[in-house]
Protein backbone atom coordinates (compact mmCIF):
# COMPACT_ATOMS: atom_id res chain seq x y z
CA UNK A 1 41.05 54.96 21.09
CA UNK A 2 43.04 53.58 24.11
CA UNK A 3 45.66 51.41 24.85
CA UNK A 4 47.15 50.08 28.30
CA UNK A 5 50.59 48.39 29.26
CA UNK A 6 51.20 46.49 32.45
CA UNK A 7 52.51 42.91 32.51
CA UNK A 8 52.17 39.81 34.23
CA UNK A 9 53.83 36.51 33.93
CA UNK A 10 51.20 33.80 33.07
CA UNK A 11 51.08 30.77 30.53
CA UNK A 12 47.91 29.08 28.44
CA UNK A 13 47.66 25.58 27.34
CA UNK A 14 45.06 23.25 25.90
CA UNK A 15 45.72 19.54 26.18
CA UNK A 16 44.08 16.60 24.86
CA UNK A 17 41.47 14.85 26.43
CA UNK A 18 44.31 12.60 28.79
CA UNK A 19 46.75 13.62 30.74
CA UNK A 20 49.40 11.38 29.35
CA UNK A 21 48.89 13.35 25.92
CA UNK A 22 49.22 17.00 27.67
CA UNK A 23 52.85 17.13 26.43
CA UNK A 24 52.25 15.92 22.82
CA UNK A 25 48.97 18.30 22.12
CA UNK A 26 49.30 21.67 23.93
CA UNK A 27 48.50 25.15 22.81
CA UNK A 28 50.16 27.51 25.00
CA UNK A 29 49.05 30.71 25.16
CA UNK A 30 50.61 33.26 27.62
CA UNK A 31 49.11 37.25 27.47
CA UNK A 32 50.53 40.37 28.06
CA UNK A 33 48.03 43.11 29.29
CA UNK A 34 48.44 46.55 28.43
CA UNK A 35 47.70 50.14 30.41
CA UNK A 36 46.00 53.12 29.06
CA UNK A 37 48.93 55.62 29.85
CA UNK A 38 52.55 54.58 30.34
CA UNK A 39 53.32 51.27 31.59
CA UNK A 40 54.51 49.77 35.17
CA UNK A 41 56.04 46.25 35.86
CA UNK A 42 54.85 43.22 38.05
CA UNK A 43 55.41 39.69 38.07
CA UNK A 44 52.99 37.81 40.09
CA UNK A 45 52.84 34.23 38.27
CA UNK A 46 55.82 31.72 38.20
CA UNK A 47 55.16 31.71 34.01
CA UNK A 48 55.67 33.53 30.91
CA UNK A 49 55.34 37.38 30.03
CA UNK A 50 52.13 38.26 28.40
CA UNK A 51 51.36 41.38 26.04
CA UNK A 52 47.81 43.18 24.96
CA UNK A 53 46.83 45.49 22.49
CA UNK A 54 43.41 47.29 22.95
CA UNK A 55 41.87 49.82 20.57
CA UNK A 56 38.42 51.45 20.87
CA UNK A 57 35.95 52.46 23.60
CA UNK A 58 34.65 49.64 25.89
CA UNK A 59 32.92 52.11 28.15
CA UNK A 60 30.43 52.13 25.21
CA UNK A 61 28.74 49.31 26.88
CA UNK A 62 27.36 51.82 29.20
CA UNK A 63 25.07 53.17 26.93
CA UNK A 64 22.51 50.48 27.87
CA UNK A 65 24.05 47.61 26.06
CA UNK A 66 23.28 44.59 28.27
CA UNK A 67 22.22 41.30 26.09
CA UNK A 68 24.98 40.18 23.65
CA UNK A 69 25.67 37.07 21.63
CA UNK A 70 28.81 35.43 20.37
CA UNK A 71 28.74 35.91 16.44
CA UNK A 72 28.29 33.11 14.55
CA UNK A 73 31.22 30.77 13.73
CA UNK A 74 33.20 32.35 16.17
CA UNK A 75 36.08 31.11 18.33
CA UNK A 76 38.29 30.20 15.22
CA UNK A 77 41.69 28.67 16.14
CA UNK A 78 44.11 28.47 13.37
CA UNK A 79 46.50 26.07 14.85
CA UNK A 80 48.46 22.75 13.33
CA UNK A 81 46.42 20.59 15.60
CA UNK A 82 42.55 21.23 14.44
CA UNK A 83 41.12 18.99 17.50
CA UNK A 84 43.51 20.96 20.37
CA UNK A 85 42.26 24.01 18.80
CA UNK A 86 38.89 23.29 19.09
CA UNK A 87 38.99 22.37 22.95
CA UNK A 88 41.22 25.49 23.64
CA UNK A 89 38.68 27.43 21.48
CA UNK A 90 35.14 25.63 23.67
CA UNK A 91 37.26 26.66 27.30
CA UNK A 92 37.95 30.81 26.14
CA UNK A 93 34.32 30.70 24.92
CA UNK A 94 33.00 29.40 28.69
CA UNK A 95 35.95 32.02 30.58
CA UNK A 96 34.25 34.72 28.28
CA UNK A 97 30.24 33.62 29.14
CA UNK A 98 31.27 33.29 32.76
CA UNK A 99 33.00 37.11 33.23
CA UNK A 100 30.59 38.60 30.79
CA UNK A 101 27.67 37.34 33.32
CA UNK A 102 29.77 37.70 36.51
CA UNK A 103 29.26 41.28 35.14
CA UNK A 104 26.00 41.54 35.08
CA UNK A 105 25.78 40.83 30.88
CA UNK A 106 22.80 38.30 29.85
CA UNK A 107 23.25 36.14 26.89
CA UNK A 108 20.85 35.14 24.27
CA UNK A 109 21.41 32.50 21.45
CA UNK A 110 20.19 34.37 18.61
CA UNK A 111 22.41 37.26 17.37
CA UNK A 112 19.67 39.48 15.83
CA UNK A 113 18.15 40.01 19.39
CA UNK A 114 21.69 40.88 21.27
CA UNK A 115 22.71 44.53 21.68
CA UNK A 116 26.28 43.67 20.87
CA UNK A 117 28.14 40.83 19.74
CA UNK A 118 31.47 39.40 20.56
CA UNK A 119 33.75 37.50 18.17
CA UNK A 120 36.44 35.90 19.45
CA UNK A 121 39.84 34.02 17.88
CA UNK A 122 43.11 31.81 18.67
CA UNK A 123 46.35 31.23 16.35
CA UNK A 124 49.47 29.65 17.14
CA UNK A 125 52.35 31.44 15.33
CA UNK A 126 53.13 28.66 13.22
CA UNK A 127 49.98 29.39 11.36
CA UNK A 128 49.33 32.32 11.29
CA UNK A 129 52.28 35.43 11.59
CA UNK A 130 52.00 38.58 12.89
CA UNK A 131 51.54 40.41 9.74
CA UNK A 132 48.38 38.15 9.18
CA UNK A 133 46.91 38.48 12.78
CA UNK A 134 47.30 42.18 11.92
CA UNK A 135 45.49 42.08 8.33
CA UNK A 136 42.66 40.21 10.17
CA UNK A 137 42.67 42.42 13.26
CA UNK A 138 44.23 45.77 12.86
CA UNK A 139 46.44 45.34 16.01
CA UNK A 140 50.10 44.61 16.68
CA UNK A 141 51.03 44.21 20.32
CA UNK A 142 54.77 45.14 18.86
CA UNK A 143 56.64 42.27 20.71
CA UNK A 144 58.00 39.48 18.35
CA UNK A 145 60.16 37.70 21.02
CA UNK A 146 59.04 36.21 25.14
CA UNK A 147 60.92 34.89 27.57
CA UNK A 148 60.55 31.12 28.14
CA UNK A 149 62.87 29.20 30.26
CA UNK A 150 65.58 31.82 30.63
CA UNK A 151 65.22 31.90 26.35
CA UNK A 152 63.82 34.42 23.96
CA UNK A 153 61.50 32.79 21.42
CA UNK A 154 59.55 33.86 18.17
CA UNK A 155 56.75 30.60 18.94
CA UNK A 156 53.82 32.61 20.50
CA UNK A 157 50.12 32.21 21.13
CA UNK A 158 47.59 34.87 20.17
CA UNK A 159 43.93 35.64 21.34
CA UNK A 160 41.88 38.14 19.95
CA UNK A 161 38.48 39.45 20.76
CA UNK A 162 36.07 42.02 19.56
CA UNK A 163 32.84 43.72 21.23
CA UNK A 164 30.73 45.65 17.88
CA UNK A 165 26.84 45.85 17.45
CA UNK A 166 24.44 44.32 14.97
CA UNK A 167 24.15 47.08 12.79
CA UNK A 168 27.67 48.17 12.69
CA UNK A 169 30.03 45.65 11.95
CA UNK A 170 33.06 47.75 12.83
CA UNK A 171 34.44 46.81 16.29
CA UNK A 172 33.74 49.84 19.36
CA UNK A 173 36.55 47.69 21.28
CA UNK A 174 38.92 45.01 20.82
CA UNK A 175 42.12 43.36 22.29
CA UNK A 176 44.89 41.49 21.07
CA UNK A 177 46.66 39.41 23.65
CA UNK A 178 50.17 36.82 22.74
CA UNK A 179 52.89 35.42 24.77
CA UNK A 180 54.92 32.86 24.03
CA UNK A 181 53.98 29.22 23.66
CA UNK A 182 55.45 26.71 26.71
CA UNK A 183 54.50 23.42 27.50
CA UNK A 184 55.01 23.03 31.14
CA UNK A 185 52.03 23.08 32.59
CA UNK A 186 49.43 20.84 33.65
CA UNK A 187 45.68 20.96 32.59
CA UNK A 188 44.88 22.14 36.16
CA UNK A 189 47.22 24.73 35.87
CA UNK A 190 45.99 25.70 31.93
CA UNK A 191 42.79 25.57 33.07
CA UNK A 192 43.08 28.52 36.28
CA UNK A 193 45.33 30.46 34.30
CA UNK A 194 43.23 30.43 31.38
CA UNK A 195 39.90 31.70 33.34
CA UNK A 196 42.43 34.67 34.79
CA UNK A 197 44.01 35.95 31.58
CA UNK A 198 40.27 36.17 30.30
CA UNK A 199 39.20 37.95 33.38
CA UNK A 200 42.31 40.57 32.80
CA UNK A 201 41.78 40.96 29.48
CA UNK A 202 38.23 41.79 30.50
CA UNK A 203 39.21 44.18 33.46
CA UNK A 204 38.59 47.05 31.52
CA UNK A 205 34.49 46.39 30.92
CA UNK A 206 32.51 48.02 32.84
CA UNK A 207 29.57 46.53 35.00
CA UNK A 208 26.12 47.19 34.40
CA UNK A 209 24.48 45.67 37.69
CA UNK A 210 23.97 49.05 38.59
CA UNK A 211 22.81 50.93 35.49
């Protein structure tokens, strides 16, 4: 079982479909990553603090594990806005498919033919608290208030994911990530920082080019 601490400052958002709307549907989700042993300090990104929590063994990919799948009905976002959540929820799915195969990891469509699976989830804290992110995934990144515009606040994103095989349904590895919830950001801006909190919350997996 590990865990890491290390943070960055860095802010998620999913707009609508026009800019004009970006400030009226956003879901802002801002990570935290976290270290192994101990934990050091950096700020690198004009944004908001993000936090992880990891549990498991992701090294266990390196047991030959190469072709995965995204279980089915995966990608959940339990958010007020249904729509924003699903276009937040299509964009982590693409960050994940493009690290995974930047990686050296192939997909394949049909679950029952993958060597391990990866389920994935979103929730805004104003549906879903911490106590029930924890019932649903075990973790608690321990941090109930982020910095936002000189301000502590309780309105945070979260992202979860999960790596497990078909014929155990018990994770080997999974992360929770939250931060709190801003809107000041453009869809450019969402749409970098996005693909980079996915590729640090995936810095841990190892690549199998080699293998």
């Amino acid at each position: 079982m590990s865990s890491n601490c290390y943070t960055q400052r860095v802010s998620l958002y999913s707009s609508g479909e026009k800019e004009h709307s970006l400030k009226k549907s956003k879901l802002i989700i801002a990570l935290t990553l976290s270290t192994l042993i101990g934990c050091t300090q950096q700020a690198t990104l004009p944004s908001v603090q993000y936090a992880v929590a990891q549990s498991g063994d992701v090294q266990f990919l390196k047991q030959g594990l190469k072709h995965y799948a995204f279980a089915p009905k995966t990608g959940t976002a339990f958010t007020r806005d249904s729509q924003l959540g699903e276009q937040a929820s299509q964009v982590f799915s693409q960050h994940i498919e493009d690290v995974l195969t930047e990686k050296g990891y192939v997909r394949v469509d049909n679950p029952a033919s993958a060597q391990f699976i990866v389920a994935f989830g979103l929730a805004s804290s104003d549906a879903l608290d911490d106590e029930q992110i924890f019932q649903r995934t075990q973790l608690d990144t321990g941090v109930t208030q982020f910095p936002i515009d000189g301000e502590l606040t309780r309105d945070k994103g979260t992202f979860a994911v999960a790596f497990y095989t078909p014929k155990n349904a018990l994770p080997f590895w999974r992360a929770l990530a939250q931060a709190a919830t801003d809107g000041d950001a453009s869809n450019t801006e969402w749409q970098e920082r996005t693909k980079q909190i996915v590729g640090s919350v995936f810095n841990q997996v190892p690549y199998n080019k080699n293998w």
